[in-house]
N, C-alpha and C. Protein backbone atom coordinates (compact mmCIF):
# COMPACT_ATOMS: atom_id res chain seq x y z
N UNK A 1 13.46 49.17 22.67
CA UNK A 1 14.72 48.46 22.60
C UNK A 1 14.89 47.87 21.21
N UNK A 2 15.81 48.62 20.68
CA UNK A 2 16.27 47.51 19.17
C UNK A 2 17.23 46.54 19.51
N UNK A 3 16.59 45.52 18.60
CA UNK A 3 17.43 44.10 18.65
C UNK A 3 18.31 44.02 17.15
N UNK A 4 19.19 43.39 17.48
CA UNK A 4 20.89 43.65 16.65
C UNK A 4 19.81 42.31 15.48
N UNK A 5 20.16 42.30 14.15
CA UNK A 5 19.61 41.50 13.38
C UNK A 5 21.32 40.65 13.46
N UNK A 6 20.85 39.59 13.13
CA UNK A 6 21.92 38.64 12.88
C UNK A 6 22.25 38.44 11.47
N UNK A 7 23.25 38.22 10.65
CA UNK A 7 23.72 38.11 9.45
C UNK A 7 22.93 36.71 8.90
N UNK A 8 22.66 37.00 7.78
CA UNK A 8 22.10 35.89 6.95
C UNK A 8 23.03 35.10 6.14
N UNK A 9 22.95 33.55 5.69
CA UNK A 9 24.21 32.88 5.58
C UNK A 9 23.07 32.34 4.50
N UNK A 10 24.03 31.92 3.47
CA UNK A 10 23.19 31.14 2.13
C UNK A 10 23.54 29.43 2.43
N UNK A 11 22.12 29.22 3.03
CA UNK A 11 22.24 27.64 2.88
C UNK A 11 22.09 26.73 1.39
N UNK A 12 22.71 25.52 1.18
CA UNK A 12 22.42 25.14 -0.45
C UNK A 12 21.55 23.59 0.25
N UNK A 13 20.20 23.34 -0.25
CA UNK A 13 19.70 22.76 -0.17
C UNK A 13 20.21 21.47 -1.12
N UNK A 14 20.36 19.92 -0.71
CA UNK A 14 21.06 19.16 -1.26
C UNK A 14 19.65 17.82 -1.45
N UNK A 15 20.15 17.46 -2.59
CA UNK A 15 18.56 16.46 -2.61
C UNK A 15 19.35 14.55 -2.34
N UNK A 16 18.69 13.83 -2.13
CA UNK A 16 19.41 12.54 -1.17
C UNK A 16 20.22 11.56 -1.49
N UNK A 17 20.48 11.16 -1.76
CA UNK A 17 21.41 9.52 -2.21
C UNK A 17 20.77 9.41 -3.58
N UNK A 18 19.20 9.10 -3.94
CA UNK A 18 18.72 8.81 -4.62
C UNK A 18 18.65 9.64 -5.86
N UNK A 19 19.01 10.73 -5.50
CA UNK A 19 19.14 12.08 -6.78
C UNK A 19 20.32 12.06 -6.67
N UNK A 20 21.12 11.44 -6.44
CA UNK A 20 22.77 11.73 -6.85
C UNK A 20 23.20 13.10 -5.68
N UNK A 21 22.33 13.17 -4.70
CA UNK A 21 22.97 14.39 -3.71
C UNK A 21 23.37 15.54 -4.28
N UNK A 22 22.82 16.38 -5.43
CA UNK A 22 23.42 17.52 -6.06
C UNK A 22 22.36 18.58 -5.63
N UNK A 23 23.18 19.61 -5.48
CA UNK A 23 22.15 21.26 -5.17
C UNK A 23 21.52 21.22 -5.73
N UNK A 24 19.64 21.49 -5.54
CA UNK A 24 18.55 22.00 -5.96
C UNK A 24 18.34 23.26 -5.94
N UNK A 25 18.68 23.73 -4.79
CA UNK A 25 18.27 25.67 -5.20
C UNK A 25 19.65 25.82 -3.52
N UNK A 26 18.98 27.14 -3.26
CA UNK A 26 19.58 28.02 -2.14
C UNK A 26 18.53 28.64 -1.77
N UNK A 27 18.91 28.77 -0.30
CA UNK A 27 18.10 29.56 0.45
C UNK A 27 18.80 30.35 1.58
N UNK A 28 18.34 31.62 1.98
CA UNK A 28 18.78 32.55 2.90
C UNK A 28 18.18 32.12 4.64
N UNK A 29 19.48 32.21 5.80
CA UNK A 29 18.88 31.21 6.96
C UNK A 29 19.71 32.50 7.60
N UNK A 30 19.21 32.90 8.80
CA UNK A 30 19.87 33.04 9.96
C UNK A 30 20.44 32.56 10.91
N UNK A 31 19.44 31.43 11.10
CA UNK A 31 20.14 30.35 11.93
C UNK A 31 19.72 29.04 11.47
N UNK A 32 20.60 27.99 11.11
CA UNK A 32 20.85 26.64 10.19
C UNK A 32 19.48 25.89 10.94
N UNK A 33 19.88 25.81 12.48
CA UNK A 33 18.75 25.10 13.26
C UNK A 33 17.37 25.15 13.05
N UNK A 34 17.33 26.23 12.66
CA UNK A 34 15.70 26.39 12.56
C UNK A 34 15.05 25.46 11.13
N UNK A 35 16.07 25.40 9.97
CA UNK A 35 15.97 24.10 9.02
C UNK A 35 15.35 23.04 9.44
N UNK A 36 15.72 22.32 10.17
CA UNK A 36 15.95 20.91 10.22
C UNK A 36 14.34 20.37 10.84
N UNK A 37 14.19 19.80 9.92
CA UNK A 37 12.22 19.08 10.10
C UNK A 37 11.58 19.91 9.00
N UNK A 38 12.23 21.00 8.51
CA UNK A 38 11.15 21.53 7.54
C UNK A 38 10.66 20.86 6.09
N UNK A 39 10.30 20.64 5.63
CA UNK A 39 9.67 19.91 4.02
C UNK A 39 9.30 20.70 2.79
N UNK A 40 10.28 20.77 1.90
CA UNK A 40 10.05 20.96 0.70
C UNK A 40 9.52 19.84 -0.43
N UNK A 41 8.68 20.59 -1.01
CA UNK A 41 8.69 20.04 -2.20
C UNK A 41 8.91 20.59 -4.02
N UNK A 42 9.88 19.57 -4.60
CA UNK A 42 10.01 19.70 -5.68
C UNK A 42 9.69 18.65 -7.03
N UNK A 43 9.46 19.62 -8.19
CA UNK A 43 8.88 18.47 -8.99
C UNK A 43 10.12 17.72 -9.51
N UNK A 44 9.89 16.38 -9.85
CA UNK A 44 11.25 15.50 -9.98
C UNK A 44 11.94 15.96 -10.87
N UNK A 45 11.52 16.33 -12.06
CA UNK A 45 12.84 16.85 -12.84
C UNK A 45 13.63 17.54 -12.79
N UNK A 46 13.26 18.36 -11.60
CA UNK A 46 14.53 19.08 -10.80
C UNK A 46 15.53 18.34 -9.89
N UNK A 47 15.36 17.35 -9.74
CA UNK A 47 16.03 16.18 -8.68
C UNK A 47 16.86 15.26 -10.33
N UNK A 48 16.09 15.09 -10.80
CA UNK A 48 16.64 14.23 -11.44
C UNK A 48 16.39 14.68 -13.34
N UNK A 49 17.03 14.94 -14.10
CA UNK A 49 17.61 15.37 -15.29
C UNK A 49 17.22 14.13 -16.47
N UNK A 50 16.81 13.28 -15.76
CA UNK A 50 16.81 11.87 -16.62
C UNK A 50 15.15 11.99 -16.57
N UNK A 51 14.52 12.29 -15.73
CA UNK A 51 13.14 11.80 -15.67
C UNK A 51 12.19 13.32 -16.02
N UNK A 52 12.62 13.73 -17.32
CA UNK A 52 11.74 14.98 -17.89
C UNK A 52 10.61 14.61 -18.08
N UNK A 53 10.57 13.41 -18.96
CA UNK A 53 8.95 12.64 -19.13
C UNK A 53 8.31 12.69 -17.64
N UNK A 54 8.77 12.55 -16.76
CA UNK A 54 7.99 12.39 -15.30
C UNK A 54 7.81 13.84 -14.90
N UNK A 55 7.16 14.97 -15.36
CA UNK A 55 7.01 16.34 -15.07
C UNK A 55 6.00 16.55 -14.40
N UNK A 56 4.97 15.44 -14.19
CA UNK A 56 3.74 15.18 -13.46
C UNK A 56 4.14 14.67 -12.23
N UNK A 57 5.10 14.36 -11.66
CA UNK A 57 5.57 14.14 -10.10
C UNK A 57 6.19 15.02 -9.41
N UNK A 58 6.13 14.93 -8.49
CA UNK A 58 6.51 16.08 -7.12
C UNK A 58 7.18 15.30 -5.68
N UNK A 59 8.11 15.54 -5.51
CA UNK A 59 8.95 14.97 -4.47
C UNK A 59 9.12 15.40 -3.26
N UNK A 60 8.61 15.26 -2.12
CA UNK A 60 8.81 15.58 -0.67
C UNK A 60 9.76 15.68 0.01
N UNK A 61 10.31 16.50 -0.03
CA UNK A 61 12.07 16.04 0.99
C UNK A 61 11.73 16.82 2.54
N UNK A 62 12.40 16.19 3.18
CA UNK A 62 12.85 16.69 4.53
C UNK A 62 14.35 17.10 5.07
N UNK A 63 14.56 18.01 5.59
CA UNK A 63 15.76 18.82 5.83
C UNK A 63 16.13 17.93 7.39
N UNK A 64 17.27 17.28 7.58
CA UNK A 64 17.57 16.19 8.28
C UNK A 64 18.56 17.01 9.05
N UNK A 65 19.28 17.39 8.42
CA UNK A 65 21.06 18.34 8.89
C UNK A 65 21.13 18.97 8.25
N UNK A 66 21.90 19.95 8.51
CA UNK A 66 22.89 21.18 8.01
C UNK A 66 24.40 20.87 8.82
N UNK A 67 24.70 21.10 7.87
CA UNK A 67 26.30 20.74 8.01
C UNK A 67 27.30 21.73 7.94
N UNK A 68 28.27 22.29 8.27
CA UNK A 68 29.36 23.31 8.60
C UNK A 68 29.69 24.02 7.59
N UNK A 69 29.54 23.06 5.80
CA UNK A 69 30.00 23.72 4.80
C UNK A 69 28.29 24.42 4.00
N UNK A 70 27.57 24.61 5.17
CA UNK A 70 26.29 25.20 4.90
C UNK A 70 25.20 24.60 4.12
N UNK A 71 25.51 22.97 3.78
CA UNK A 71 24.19 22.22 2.99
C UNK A 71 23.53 21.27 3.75
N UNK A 72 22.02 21.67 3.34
CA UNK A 72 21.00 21.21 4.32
C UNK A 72 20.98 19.24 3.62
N UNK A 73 21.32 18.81 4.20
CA UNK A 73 20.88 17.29 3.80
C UNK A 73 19.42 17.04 3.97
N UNK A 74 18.92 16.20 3.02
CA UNK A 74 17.52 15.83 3.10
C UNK A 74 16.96 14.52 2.49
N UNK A 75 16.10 14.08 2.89
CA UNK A 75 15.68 12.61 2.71
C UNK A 75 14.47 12.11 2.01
N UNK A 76 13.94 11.42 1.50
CA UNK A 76 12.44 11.65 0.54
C UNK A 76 11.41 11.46 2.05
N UNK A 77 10.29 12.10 1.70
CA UNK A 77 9.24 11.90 2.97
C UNK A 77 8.36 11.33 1.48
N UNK A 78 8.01 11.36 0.39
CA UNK A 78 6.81 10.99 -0.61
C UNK A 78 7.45 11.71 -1.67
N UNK A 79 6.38 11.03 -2.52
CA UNK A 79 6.32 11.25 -4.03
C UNK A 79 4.67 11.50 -4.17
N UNK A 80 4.41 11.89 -5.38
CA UNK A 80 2.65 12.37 -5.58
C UNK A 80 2.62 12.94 -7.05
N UNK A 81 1.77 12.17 -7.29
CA UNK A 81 1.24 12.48 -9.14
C UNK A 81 0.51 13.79 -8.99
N UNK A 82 0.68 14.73 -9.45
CA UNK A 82 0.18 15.81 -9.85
C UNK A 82 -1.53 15.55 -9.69
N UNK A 83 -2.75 15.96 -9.27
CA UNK A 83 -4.21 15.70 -9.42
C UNK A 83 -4.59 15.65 -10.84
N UNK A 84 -4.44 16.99 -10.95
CA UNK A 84 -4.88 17.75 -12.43
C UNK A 84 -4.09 16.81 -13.64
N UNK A 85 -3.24 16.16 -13.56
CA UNK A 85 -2.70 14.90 -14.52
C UNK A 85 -3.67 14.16 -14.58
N UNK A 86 -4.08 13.33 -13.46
CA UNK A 86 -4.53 12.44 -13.58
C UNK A 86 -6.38 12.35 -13.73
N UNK A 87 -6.70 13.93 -13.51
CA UNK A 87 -8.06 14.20 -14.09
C UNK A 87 -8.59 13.99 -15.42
N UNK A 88 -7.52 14.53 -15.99
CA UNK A 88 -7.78 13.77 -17.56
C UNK A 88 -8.08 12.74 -18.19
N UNK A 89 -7.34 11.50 -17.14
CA UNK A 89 -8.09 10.36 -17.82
C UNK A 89 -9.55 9.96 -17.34
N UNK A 90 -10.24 10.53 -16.19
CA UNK A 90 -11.17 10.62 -15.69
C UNK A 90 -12.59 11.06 -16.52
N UNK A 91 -13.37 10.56 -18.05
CA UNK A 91 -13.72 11.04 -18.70
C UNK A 91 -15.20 9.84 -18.68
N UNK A 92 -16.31 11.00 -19.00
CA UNK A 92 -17.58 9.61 -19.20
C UNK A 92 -16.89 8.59 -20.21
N UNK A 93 -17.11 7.76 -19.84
CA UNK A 93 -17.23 6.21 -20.48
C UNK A 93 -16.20 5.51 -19.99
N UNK A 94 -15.23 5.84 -18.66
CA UNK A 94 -14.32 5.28 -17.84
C UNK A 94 -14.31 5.44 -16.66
N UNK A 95 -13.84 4.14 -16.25
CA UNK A 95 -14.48 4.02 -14.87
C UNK A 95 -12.92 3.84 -14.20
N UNK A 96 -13.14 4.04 -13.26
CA UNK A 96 -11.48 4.68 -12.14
C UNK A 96 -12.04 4.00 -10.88
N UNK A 97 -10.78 3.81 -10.85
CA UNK A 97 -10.68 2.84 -9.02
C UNK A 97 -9.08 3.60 -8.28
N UNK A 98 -9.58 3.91 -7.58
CA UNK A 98 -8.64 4.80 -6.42
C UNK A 98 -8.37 3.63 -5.23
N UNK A 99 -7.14 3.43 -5.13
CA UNK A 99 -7.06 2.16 -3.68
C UNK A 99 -5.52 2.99 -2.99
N UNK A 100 -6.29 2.41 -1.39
CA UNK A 100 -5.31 3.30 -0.77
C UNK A 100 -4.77 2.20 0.27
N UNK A 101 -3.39 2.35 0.39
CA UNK A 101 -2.85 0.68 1.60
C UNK A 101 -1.86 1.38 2.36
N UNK A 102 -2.34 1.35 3.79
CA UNK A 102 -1.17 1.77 4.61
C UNK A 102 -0.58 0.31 4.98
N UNK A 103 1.26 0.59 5.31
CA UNK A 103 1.93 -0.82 5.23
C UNK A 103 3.08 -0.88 5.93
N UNK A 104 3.49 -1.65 6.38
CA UNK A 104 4.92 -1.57 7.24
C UNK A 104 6.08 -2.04 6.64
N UNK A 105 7.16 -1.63 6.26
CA UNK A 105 7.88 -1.83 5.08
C UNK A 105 9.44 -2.25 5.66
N UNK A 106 10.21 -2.89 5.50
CA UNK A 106 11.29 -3.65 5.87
C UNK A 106 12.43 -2.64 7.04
N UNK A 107 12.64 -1.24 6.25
CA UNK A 107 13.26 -0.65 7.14
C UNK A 107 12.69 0.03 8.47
N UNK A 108 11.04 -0.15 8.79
CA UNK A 108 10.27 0.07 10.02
C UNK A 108 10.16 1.03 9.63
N UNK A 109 9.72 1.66 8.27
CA UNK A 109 8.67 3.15 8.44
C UNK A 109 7.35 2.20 8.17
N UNK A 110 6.32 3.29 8.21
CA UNK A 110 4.74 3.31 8.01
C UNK A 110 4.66 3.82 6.86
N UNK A 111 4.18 3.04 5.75
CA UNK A 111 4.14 4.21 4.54
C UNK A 111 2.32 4.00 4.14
N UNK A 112 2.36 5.03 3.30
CA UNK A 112 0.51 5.05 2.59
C UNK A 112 0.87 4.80 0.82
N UNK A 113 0.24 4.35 0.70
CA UNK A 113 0.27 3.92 -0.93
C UNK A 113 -0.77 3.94 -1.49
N UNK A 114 -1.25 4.90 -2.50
CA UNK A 114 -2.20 5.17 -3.44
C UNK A 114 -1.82 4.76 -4.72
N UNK A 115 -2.75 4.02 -5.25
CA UNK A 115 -2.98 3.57 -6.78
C UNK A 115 -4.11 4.05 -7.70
N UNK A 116 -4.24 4.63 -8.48
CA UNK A 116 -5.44 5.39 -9.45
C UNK A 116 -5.50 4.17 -10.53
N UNK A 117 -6.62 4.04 -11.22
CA UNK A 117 -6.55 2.79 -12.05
C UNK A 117 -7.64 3.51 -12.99
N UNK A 118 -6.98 3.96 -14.22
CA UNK A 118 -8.85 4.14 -15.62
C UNK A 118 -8.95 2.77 -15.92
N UNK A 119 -9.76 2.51 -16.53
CA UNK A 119 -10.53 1.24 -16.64
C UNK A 119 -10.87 1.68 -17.98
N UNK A 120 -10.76 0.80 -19.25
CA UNK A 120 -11.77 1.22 -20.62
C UNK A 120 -12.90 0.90 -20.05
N UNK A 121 -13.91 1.35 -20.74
CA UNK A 121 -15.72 1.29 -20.47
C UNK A 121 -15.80 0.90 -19.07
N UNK A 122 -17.17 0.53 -18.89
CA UNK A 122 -17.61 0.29 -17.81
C UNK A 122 -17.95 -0.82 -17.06
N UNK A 123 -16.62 -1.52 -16.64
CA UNK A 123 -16.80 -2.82 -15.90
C UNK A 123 -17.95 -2.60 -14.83
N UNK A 124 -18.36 -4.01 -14.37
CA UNK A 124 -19.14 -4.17 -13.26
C UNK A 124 -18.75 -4.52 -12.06
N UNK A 125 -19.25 -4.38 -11.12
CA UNK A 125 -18.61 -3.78 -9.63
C UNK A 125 -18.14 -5.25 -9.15
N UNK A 126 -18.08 -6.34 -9.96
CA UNK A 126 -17.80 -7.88 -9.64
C UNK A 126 -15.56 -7.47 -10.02
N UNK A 127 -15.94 -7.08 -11.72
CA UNK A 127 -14.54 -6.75 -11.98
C UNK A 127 -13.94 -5.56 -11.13
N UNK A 128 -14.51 -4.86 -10.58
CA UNK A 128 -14.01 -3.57 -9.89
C UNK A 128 -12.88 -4.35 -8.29
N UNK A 129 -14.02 -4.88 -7.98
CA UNK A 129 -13.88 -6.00 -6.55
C UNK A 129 -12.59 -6.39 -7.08
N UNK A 130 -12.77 -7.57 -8.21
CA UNK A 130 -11.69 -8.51 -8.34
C UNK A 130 -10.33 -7.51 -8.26
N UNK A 131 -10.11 -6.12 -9.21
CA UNK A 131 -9.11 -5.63 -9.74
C UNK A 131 -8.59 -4.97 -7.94
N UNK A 132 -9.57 -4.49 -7.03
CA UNK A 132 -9.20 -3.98 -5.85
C UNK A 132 -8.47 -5.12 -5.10
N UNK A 133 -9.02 -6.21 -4.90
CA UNK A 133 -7.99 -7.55 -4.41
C UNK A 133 -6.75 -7.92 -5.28
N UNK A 134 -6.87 -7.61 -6.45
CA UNK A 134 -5.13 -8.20 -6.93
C UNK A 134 -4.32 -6.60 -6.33
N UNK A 135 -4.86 -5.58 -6.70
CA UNK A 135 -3.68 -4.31 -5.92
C UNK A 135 -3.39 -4.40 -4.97
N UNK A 136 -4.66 -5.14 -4.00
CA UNK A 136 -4.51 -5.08 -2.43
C UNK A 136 -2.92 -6.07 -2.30
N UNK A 137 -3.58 -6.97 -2.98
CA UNK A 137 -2.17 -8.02 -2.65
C UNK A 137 -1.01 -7.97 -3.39
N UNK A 138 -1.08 -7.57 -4.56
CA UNK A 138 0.69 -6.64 -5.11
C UNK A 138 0.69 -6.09 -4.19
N UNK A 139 0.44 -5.15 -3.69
CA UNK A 139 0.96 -3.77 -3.03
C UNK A 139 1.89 -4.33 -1.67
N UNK A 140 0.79 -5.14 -1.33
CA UNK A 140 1.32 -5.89 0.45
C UNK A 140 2.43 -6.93 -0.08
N UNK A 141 2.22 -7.66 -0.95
CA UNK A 141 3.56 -8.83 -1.59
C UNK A 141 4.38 -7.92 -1.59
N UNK A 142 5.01 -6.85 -2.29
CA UNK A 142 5.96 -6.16 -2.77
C UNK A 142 6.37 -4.88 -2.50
N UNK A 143 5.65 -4.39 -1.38
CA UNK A 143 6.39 -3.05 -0.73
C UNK A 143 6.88 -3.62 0.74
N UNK A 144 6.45 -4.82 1.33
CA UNK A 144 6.80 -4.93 2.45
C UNK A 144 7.95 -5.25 2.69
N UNK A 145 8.60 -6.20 1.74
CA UNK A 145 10.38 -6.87 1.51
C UNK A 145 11.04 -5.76 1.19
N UNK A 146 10.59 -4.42 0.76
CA UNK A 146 11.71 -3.62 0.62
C UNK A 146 11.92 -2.14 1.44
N UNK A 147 12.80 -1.22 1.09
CA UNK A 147 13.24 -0.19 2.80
C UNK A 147 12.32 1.23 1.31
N UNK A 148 12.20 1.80 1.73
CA UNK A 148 11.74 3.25 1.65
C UNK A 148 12.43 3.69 0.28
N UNK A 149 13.52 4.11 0.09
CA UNK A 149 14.32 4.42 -0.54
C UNK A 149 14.21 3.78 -2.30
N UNK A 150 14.19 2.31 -1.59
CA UNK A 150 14.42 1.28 -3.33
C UNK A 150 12.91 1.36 -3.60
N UNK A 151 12.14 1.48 -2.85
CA UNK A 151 10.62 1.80 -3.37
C UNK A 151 10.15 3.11 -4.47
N UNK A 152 10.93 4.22 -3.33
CA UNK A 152 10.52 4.98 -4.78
C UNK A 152 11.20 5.23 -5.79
N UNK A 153 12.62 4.84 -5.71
CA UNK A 153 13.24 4.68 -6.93
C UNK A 153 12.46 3.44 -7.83
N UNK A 154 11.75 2.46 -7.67
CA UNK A 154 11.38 1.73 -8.31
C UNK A 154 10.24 2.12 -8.91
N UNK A 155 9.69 3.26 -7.93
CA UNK A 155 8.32 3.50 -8.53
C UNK A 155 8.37 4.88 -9.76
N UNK A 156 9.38 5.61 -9.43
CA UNK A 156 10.14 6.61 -10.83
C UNK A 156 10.02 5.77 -11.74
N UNK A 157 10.88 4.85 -11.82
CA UNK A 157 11.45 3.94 -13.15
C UNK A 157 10.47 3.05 -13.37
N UNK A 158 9.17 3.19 -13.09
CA UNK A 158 8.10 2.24 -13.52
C UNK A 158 8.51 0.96 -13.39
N UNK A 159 8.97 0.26 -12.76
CA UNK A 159 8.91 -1.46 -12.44
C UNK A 159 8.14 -1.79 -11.84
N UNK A 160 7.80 -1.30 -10.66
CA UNK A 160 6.20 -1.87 -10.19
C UNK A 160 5.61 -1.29 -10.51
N UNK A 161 4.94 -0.05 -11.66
CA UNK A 161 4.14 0.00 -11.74
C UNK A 161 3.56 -1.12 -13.02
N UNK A 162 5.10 -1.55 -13.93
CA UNK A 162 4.75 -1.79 -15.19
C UNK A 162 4.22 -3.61 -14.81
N UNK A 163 4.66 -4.16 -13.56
CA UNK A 163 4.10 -5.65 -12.84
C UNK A 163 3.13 -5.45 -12.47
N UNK A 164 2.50 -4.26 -11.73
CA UNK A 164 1.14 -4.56 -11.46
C UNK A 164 0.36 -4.32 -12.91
N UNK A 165 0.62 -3.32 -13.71
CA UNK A 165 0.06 -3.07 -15.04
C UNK A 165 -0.20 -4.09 -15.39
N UNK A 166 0.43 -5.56 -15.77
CA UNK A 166 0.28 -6.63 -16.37
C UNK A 166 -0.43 -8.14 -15.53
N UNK A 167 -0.57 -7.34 -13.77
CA UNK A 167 -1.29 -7.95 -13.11
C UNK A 167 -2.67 -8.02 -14.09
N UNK A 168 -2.37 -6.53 -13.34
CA UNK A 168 -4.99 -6.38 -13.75
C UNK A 168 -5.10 -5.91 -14.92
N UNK A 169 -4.26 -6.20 -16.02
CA UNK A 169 -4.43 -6.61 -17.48
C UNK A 169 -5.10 -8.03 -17.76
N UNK A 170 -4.69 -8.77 -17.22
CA UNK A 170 -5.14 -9.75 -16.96
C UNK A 170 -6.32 -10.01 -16.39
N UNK A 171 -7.48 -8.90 -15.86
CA UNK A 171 -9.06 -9.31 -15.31
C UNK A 171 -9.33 -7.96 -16.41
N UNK A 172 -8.84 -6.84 -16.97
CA UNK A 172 -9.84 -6.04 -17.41
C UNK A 172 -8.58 -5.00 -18.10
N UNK A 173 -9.34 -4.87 -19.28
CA UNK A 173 -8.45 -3.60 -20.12
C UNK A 173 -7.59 -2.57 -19.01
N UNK A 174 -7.05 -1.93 -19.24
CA UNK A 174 -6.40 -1.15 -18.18
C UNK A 174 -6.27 0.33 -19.33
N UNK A 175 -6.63 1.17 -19.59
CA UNK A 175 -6.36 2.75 -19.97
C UNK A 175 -5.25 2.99 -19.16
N UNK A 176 -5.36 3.65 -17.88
CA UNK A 176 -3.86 4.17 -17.20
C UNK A 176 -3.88 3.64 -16.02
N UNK A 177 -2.52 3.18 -15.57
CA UNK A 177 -2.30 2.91 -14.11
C UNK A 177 -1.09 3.72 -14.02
N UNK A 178 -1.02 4.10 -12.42
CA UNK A 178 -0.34 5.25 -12.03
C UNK A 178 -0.40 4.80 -10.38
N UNK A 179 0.87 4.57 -9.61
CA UNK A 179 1.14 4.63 -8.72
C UNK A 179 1.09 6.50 -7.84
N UNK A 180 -0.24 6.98 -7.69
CA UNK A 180 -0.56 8.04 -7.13
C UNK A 180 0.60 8.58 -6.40
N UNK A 181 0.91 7.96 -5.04
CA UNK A 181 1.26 8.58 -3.67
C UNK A 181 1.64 7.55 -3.25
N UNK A 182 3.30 7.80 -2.59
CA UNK A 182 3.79 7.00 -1.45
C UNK A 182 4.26 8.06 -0.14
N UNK A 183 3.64 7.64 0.41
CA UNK A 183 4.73 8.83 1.72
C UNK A 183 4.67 8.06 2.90
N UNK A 184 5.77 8.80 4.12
CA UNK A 184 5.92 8.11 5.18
C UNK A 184 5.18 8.45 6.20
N UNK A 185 4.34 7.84 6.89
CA UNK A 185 3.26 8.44 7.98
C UNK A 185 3.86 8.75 9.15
């Protein structure tokens, strides 16, 4: 028994509020439904034209709707620093602190939040401690008052990263800080 193929329709994938809602690519669908929950990811400078310097991030979207005039709406699920970026600063004679905070955030998602930290030379595990308690408590002060959305726009445009930067400047040289990973659990 042959089965009749159904015509293929060009869906235009649309990126969220936060990218200004403009087409990212196209894709070929048979049926729109089968979209919706799926997750792409793209690196931000395809979302956004302003943030070329940010070529080391990658953006999570989720396909929410498809809509009649054939564009898939979609929403951020995370953001994520490239690995291989951030290997580099990873070199003998620096010492790195990785902290990870799951958190409940104003608009009732669950999010995970990773912070990578180089360190010049080699603090001792007293300064390591101290620098893990001031992130612990930025992170919980200042992602919990706000919804999903103004988070990672804040975290593109470096504002929290450049407040906590000047936190744990303050207990120990800082080489690079880098807000790793936010996503929604």
């Amino acid at each position: 028994m042959v089965r009749a193929k159904k015509a293929k329709v060009w869906i235009d994938i649309v990126a969220p509020k936060i990218f200004n809602e403009k087409t990212i690519t196209k894709t070929l669908a048979s049926e729109e439904e089968n979209f919706i929950g799926r997750t792409l990811e793209f690196p931000l400078y395809l979302l956004d034209e302003n943030k070329k310097d940010k070529f080391y991030y990658m953006a999570k979207l989720r396909i929410v709707e498809v809509n009649e005039e054939k564009k898939a709406k979609t929403t951020v699920e995370g953001i994520r620093v490239l690995k291989n970026y951030l290997e580099k600063f990873v070199t003998s004679g620096v010492a790195s602190i990785n902290h990870v905070k799951d958190l409940d955030i104003q608009d009732g998602k669950k999010i995970r939040v990773k912070v990578f930290v180089a360190l010049e030379g080699k603090p001792n595990d007293r300064v390591k401690t101290t620098i893990r308690k001031e992130i612990e408590k930025f992170v919980e002060e200042k992602f919990k008052n706000y919804d999903f959305d103004f988070i990672v726009k804040n975290v593109i445009e470096d504002g929290i990263k450049n407040e906590l930067l000047k936190t744990i400047t303050k207990v120990y040289p800082v080489k690079v800080l880098e807000i790793k990973e936010i996503k929604v659990l």
